[in-house]
C-alpha atoms as a PDB file:
ATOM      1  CA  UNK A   1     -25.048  19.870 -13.090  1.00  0.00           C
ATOM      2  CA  UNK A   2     -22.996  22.803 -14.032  1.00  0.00           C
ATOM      3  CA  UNK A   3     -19.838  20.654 -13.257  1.00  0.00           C
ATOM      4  CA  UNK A   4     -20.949  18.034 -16.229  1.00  0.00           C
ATOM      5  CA  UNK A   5     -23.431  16.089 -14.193  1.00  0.00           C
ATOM      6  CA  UNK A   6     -23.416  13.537 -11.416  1.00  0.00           C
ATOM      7  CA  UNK A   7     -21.847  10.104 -11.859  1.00  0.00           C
ATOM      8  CA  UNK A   8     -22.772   8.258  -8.666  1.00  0.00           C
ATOM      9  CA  UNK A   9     -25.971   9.133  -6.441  1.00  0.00           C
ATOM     10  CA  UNK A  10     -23.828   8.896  -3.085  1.00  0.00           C
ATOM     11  CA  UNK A  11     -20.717   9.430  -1.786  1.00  0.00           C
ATOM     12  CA  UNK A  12     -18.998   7.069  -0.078  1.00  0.00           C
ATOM     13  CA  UNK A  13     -17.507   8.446   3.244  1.00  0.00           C
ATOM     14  CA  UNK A  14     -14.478   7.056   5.670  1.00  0.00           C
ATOM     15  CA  UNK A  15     -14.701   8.085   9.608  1.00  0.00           C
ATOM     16  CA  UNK A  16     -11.598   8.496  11.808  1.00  0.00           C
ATOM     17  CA  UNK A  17     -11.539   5.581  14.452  1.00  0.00           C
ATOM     18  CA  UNK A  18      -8.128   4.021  15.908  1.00  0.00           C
ATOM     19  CA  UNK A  19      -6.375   2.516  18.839  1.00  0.00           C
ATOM     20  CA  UNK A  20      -4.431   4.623  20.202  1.00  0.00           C
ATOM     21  CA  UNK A  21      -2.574   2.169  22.821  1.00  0.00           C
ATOM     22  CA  UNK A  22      -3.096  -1.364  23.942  1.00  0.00           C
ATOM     23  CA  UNK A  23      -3.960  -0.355  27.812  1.00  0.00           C
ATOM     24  CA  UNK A  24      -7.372  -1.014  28.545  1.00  0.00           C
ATOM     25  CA  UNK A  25      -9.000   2.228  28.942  1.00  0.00           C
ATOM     26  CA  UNK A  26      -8.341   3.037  25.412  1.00  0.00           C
ATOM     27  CA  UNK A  27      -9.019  -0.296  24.156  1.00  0.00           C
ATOM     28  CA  UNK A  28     -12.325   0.475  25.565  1.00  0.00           C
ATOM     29  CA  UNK A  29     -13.023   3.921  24.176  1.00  0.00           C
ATOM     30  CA  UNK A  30     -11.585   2.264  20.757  1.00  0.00           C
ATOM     31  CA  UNK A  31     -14.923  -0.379  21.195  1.00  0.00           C
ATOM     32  CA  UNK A  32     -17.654   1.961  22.734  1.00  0.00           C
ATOM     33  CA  UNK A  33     -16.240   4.249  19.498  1.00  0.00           C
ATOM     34  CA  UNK A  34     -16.511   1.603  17.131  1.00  0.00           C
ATOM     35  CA  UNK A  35     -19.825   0.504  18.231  1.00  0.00           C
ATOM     36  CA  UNK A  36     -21.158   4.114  16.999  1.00  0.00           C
ATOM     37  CA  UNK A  37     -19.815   4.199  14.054  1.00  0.00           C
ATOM     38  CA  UNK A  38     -20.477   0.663  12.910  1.00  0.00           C
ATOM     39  CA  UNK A  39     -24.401   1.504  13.530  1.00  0.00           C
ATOM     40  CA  UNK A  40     -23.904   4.037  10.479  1.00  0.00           C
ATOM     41  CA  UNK A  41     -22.870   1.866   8.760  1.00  0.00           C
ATOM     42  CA  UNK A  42     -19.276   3.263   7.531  1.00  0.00           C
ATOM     43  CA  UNK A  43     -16.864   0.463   5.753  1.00  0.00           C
ATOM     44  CA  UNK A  44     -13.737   2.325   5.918  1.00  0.00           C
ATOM     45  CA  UNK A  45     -11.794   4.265   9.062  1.00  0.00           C
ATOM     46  CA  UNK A  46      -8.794   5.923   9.297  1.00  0.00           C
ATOM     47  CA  UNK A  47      -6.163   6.319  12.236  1.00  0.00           C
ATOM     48  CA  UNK A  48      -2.783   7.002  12.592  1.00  0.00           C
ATOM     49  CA  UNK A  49       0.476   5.983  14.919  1.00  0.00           C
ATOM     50  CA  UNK A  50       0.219   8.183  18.040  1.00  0.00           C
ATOM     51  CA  UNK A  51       2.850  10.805  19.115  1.00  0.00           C
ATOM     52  CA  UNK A  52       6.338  11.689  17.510  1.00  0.00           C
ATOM     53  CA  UNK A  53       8.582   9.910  14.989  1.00  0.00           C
ATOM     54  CA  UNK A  54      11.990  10.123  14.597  1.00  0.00           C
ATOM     55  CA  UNK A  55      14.241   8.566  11.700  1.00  0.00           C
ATOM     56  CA  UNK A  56      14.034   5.149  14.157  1.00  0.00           C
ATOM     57  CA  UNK A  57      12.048   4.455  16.711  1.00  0.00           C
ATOM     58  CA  UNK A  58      12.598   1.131  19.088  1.00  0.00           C
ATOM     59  CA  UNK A  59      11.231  -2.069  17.915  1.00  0.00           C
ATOM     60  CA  UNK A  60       8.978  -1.827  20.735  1.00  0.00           C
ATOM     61  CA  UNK A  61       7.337   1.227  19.394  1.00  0.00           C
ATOM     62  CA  UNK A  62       7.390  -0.176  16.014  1.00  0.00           C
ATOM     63  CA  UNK A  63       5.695  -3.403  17.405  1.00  0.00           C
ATOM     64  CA  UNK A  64       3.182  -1.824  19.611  1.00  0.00           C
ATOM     65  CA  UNK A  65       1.562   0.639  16.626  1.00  0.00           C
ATOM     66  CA  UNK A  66       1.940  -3.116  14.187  1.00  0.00           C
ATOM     67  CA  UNK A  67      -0.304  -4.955  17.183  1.00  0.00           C
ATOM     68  CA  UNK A  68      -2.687  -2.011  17.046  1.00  0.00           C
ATOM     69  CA  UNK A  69      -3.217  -1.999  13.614  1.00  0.00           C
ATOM     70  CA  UNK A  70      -4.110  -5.666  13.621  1.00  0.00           C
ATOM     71  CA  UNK A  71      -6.253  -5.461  16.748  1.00  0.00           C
ATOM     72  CA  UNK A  72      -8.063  -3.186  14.339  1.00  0.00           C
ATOM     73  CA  UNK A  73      -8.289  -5.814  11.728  1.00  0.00           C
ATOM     74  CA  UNK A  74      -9.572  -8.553  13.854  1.00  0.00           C
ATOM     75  CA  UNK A  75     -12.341  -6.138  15.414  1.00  0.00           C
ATOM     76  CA  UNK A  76     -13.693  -5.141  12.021  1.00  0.00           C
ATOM     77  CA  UNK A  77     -13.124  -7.990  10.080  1.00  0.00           C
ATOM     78  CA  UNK A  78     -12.152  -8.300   6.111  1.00  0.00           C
ATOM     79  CA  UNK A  79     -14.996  -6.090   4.716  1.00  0.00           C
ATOM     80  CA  UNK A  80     -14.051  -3.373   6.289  1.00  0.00           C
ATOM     81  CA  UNK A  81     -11.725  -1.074   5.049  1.00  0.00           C
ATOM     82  CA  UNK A  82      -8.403   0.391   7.768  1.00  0.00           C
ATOM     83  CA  UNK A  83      -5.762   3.225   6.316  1.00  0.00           C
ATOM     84  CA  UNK A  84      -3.526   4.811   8.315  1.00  0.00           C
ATOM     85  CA  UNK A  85      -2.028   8.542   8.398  1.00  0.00           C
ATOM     86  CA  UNK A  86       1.726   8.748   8.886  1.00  0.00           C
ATOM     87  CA  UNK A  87       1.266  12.748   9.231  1.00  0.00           C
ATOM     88  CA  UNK A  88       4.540  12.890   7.500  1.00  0.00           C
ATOM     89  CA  UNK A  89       6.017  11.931  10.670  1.00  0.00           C
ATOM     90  CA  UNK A  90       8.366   9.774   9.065  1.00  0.00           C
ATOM     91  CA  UNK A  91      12.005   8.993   6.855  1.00  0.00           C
ATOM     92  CA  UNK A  92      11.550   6.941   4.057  1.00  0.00           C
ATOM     93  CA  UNK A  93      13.459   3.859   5.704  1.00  0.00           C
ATOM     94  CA  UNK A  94      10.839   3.763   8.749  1.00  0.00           C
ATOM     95  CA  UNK A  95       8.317   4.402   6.557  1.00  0.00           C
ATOM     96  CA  UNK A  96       8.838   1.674   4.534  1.00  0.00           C
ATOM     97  CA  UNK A  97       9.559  -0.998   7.449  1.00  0.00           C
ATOM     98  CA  UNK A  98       6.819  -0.147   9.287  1.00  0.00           C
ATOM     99  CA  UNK A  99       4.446  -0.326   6.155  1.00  0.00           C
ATOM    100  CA  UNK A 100       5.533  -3.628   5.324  1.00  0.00           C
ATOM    101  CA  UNK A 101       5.133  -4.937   8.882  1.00  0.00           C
ATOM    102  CA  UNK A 102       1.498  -3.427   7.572  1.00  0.00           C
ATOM    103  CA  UNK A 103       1.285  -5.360   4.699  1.00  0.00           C
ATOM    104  CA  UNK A 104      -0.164  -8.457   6.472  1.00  0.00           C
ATOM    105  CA  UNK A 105      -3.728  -6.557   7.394  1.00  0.00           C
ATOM    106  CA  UNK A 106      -3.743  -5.653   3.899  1.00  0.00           C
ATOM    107  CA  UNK A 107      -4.580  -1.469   4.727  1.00  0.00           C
ATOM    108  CA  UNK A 108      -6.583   0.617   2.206  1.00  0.00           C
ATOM    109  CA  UNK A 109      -3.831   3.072   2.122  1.00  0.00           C
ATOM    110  CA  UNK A 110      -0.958   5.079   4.563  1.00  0.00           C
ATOM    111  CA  UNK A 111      -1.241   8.947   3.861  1.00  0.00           C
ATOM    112  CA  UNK A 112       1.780  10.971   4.136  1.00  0.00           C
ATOM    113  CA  UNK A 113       4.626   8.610   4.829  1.00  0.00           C
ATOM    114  CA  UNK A 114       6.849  11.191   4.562  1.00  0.00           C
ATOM    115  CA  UNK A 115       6.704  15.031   4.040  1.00  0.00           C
ATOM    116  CA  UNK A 116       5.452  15.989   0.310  1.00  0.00           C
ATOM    117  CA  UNK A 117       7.904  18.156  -0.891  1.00  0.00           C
ATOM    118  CA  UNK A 118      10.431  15.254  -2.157  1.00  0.00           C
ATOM    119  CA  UNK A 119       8.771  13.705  -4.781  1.00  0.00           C
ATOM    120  CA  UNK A 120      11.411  11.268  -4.846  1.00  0.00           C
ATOM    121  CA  UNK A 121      10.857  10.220  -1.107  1.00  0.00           C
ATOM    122  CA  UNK A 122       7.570   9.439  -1.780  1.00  0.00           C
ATOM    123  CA  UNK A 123       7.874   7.548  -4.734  1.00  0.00           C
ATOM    124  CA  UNK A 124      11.004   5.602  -3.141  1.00  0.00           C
ATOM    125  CA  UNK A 125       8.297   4.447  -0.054  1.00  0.00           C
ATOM    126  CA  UNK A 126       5.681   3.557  -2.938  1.00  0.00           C
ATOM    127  CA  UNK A 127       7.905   1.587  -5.177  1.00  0.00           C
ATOM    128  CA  UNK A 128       9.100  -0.945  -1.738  1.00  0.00           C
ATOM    129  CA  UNK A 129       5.375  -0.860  -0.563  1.00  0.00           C
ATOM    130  CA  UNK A 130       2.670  -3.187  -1.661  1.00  0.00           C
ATOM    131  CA  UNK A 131      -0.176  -0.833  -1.193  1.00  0.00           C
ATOM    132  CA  UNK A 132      -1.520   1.948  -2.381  1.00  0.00           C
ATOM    133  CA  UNK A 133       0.446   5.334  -0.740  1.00  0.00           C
ATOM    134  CA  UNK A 134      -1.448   8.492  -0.244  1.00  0.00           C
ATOM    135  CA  UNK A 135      -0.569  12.302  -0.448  1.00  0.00           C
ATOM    136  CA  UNK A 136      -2.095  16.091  -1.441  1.00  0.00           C
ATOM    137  CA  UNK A 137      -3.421  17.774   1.153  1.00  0.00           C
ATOM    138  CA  UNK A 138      -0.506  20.521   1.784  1.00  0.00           C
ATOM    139  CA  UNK A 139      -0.413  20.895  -2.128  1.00  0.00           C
ATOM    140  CA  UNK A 140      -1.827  23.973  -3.212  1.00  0.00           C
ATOM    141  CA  UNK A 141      -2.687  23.921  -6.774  1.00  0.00           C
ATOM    142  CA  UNK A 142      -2.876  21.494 -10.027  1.00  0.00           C
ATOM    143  CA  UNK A 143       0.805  22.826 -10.285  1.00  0.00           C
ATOM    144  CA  UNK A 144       2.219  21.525  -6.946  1.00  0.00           C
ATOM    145  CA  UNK A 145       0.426  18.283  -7.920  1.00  0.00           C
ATOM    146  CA  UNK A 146       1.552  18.142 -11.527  1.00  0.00           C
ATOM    147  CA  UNK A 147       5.080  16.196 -10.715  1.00  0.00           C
ATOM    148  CA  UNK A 148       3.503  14.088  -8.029  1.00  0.00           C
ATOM    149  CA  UNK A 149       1.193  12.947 -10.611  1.00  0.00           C
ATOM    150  CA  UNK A 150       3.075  12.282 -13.688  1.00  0.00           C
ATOM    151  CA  UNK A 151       5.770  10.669 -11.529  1.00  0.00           C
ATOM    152  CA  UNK A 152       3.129   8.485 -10.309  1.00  0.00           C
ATOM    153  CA  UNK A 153       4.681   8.993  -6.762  1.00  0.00           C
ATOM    154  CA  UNK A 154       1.318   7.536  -5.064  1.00  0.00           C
ATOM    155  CA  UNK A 155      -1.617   6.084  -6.177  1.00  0.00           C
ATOM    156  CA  UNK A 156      -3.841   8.214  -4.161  1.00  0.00           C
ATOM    157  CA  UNK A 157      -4.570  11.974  -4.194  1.00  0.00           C
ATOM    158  CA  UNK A 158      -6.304  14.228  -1.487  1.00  0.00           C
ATOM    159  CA  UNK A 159      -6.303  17.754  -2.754  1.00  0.00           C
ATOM    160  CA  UNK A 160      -8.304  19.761  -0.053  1.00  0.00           C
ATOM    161  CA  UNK A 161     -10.898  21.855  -1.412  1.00  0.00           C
ATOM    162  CA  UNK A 162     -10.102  25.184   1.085  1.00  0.00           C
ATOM    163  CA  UNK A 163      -6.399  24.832   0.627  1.00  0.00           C
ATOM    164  CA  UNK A 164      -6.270  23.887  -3.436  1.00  0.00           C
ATOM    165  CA  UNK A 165      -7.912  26.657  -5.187  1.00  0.00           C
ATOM    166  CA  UNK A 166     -12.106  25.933  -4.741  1.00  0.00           C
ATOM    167  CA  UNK A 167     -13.996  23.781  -6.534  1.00  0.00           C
ATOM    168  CA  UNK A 168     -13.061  24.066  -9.468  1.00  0.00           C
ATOM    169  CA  UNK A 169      -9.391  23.479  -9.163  1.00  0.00           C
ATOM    170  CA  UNK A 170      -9.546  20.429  -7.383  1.00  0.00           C
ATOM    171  CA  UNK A 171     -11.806  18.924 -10.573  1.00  0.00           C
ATOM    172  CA  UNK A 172      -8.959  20.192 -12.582  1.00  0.00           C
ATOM    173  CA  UNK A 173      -6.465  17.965 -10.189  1.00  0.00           C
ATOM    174  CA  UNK A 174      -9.157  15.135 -10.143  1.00  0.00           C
ATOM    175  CA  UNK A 175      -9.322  15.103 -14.642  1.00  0.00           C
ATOM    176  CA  UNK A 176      -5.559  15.454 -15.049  1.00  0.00           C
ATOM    177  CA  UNK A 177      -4.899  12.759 -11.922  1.00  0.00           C
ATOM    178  CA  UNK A 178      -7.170  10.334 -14.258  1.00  0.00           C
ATOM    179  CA  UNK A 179      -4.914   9.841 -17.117  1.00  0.00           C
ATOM    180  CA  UNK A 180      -2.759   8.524 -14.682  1.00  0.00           C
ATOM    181  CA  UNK A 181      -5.221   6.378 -13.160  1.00  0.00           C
ATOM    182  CA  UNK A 182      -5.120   7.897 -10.124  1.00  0.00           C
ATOM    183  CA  UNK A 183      -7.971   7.828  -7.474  1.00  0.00           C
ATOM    184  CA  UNK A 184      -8.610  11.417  -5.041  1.00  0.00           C
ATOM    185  CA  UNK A 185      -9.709  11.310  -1.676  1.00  0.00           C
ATOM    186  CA  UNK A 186      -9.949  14.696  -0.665  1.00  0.00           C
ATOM    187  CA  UNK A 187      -8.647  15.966   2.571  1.00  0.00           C
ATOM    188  CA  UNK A 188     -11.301  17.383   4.589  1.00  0.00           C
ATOM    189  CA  UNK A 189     -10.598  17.906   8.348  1.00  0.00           C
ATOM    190  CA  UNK A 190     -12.718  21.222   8.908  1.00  0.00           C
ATOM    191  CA  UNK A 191     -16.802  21.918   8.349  1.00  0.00           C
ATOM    192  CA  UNK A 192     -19.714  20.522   7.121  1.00  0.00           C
ATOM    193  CA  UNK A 193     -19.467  23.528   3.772  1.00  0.00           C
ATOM    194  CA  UNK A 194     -16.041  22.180   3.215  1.00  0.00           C
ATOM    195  CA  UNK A 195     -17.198  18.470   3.325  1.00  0.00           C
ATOM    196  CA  UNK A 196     -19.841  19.709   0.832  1.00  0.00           C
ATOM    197  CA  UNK A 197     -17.523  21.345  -1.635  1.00  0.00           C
ATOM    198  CA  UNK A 198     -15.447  18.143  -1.492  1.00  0.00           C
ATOM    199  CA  UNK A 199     -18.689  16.268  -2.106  1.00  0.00           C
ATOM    200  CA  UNK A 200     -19.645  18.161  -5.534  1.00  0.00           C
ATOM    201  CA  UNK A 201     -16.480  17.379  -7.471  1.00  0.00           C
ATOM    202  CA  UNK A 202     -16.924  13.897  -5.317  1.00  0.00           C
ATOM    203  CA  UNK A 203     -19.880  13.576  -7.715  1.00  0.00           C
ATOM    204  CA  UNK A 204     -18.986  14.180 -10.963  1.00  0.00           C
ATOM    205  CA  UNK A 205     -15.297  12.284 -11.195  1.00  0.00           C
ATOM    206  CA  UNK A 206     -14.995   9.055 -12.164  1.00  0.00           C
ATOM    207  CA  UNK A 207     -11.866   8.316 -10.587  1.00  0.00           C
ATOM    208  CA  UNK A 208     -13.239   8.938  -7.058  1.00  0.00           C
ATOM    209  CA  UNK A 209     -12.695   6.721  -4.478  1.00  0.00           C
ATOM    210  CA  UNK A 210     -13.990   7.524  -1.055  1.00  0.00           C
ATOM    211  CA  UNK A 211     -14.348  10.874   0.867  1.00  0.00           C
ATOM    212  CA  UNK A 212     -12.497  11.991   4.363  1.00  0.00           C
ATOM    213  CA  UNK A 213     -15.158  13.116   6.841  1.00  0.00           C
ATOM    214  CA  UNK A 214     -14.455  14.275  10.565  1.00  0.00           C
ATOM    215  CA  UNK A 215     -17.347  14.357  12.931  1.00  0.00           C
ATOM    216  CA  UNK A 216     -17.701  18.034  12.674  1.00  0.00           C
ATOM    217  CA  UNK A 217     -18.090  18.100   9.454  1.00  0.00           C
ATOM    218  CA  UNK A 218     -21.494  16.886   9.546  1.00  0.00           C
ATOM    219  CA  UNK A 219     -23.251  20.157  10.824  1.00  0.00           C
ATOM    220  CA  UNK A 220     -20.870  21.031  13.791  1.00  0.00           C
ATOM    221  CA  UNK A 221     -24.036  23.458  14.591  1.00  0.00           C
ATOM    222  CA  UNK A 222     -23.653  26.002  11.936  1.00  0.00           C
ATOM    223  CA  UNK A 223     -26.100  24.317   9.499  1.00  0.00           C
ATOM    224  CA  UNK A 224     -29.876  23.803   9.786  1.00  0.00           C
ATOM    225  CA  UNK A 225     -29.676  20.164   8.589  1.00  0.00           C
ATOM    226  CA  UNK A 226     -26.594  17.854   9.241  1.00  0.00           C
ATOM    227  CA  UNK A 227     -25.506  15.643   6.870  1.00  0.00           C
ATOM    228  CA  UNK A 228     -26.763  12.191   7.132  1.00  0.00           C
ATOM    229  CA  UNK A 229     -24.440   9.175   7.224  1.00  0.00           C
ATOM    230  CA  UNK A 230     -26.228   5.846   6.053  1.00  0.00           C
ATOM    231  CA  UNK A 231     -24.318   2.943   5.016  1.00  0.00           C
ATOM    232  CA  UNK A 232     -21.158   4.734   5.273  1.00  0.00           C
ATOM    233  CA  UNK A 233     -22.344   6.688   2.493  1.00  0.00           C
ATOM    234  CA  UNK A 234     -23.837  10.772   2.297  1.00  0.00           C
ATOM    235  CA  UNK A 235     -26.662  10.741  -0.548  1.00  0.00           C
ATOM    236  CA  UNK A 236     -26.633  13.594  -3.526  1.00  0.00           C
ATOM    237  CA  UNK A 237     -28.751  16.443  -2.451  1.00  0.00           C
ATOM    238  CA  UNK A 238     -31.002  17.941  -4.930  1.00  0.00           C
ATOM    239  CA  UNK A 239     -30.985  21.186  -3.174  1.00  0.00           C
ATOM    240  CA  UNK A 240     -29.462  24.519  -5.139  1.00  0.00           C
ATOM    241  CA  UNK A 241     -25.854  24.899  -4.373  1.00  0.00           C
ATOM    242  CA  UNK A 242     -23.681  23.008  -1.839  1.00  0.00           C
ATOM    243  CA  UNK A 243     -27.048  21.657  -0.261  1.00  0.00           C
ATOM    244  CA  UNK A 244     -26.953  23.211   2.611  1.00  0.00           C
ATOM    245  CA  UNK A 245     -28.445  26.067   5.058  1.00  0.00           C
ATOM    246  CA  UNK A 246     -25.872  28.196   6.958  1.00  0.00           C
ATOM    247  CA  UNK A 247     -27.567  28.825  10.710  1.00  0.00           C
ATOM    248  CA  UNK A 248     -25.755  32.612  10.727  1.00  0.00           C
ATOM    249  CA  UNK A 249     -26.365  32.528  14.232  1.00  0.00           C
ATOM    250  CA  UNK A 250     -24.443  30.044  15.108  1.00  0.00           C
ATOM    251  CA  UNK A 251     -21.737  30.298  12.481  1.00  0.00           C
ATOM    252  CA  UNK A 252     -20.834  34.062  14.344  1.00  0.00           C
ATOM    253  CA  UNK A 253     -19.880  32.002  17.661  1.00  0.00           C
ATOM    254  CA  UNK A 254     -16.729  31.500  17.833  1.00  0.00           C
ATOM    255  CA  UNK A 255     -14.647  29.379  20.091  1.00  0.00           C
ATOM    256  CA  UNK A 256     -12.958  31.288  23.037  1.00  0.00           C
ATOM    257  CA  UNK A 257     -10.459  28.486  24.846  1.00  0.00           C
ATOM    258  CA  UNK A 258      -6.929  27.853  24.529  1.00  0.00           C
ATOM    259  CA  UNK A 259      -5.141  26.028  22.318  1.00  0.00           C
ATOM    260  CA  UNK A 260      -2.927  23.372  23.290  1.00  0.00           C
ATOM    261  CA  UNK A 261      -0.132  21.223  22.663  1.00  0.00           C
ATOM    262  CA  UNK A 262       2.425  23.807  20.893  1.00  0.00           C
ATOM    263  CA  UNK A 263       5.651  24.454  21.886  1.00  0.00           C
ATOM    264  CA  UNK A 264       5.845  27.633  23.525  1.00  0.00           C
ATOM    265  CA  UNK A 265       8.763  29.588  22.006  1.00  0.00           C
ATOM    266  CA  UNK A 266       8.588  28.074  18.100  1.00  0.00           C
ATOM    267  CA  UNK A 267       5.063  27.975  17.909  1.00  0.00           C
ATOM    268  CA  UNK A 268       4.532  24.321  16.529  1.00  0.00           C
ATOM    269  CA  UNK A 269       4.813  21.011  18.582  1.00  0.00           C
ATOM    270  CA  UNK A 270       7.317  19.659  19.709  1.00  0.00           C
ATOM    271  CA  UNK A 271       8.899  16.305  20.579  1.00  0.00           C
ATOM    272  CA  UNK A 272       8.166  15.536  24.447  1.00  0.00           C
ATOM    273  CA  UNK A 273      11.972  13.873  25.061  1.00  0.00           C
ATOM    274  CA  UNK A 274      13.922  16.912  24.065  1.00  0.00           C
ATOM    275  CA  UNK A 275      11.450  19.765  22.907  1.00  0.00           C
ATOM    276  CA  UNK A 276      12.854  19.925  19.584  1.00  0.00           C
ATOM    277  CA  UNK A 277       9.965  21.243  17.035  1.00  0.00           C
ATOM    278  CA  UNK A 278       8.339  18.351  14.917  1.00  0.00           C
ATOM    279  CA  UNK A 279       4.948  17.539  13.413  1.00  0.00           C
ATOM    280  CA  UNK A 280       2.329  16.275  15.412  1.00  0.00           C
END
């Protein structure tokens, strides 16, 4: 209410489901994983090409992420909605080849073709794509956006609510993103109080069009109620707030393993071939 009022009663969510090779242990997982989610009821996933990208990759690896992607499509069928996330793994020239190989399965959208600093990167992949091309979650603030959006260098926005300045800044992103007709999506790969941040400018923006949400970010333990997934949509609460309980129990645990998969002297992954640095 204090943001201007609601102007949908639910927000529509997208899970993160994907083959990740054509063997057939993880053709099963991708089914028993699909079966799950398809029983809430979600009409939109997200997955990604596995591993490391370089400026060119074999046609075999080009060809094997193509036949996954359409695997995908013939599971779910034509109602449901696939995008992909590039990670920024890629050039502009394999981004654009392998999105057009895409174009065929007709995706919702690829996120982060390429890295988001060049503006002019991204809008060369847009303008030789046929779909819509995503980007925002690395942007900080309605300024880092401001050139991304009146260069119309994608059609889709995902300012992150913890990394973009609150609340409040990422409506500011949302209104100005508008006159450019301009859809957000925002990034949310953390908690179930981030997902419900997300969810209150989600709200009250017209030009919203569906919301990220990990499996975490649900309850994840830390609140007393998780959020509820029905239809592929999380229902307005009418709750003060974000609509949610913090358990302060649990939210003082805090997770005592390792973490893996970073390259030991530069801190950040690293390509397995020659262990030069590179996003994962």
């Amino acid at each position: 209410m204090l943001l201007g009022g609601n102007v949908r009663d639910r927000i529509r969510v997208y899970a993160h489901w994907g083959i990740r090779d054509m063997s057939e242990e993880s053709l099963e997982q991708a089914r028993n994983r699909l079966e799950m989610l398809s029983a809430m009821g979600y009409t939109a996933y997200k997955a990604g090409p596995p591993g490391f990208w370089r400026a060119h990759e074999p046609p075999s690896r080009i060809d094997e992420f193509v036949e996954m992607a359409f695997t995908m499509r013939e599971w779910v069928g034509d109602d449901v909605e696939l995008c992909f996330d590039f990670h920024g793994k890629m050039a502009p020239g394999i981004a654009i080849e392998v999105c057009n190989e895409l174009k065929g399965m007709r995706p919702m959208f690829v996120e982060e073709p390429v890295p988001q600093e060049n503006e002019d990167a991204l809008k060369l992949v847009s303008d030789h794509v046929p779909f819509p091309i995503a980007t925002g979650e690395r942007l900080l603030s309605r300024w880092e956006f401001r050139r991304i959006i009146e260069q119309q260098c994608v059609s889709l926005l995902q300012p992150d609510v913890a990394h973009c300045g609150g609340i409040t800044e990422l409506k500011k992103i949302a209104n100005y993103a508008e006159v450019y007709y301009q859809h957000i999506m925002p990034h949310c790969a953390i908690g179930p109080l981030a997902l419900a941040a997300c969810m209150t400018v989600d709200a009250v923006v017209p030009n919203f069009l569906v919301q990220e949400q990990v499996d975490q970010a649900l309850g994840n333990g830390i609140i007393k109620n998780d959020w509820q997934v029905n239809d592929g949509h999380i229902e307005l609460w009418d709750t003060p707030g974000l609509g949610v309980e913090v358990d302060e129990t649990e939210a003082m645990k805090v997770f005592d393993g390792e973490a893996t998969g970073y390259h030991r002297e530069l801190g950040g992954e690293s390509y397995f071939a020659d262990g030069s640095v590179a996003d994962w």
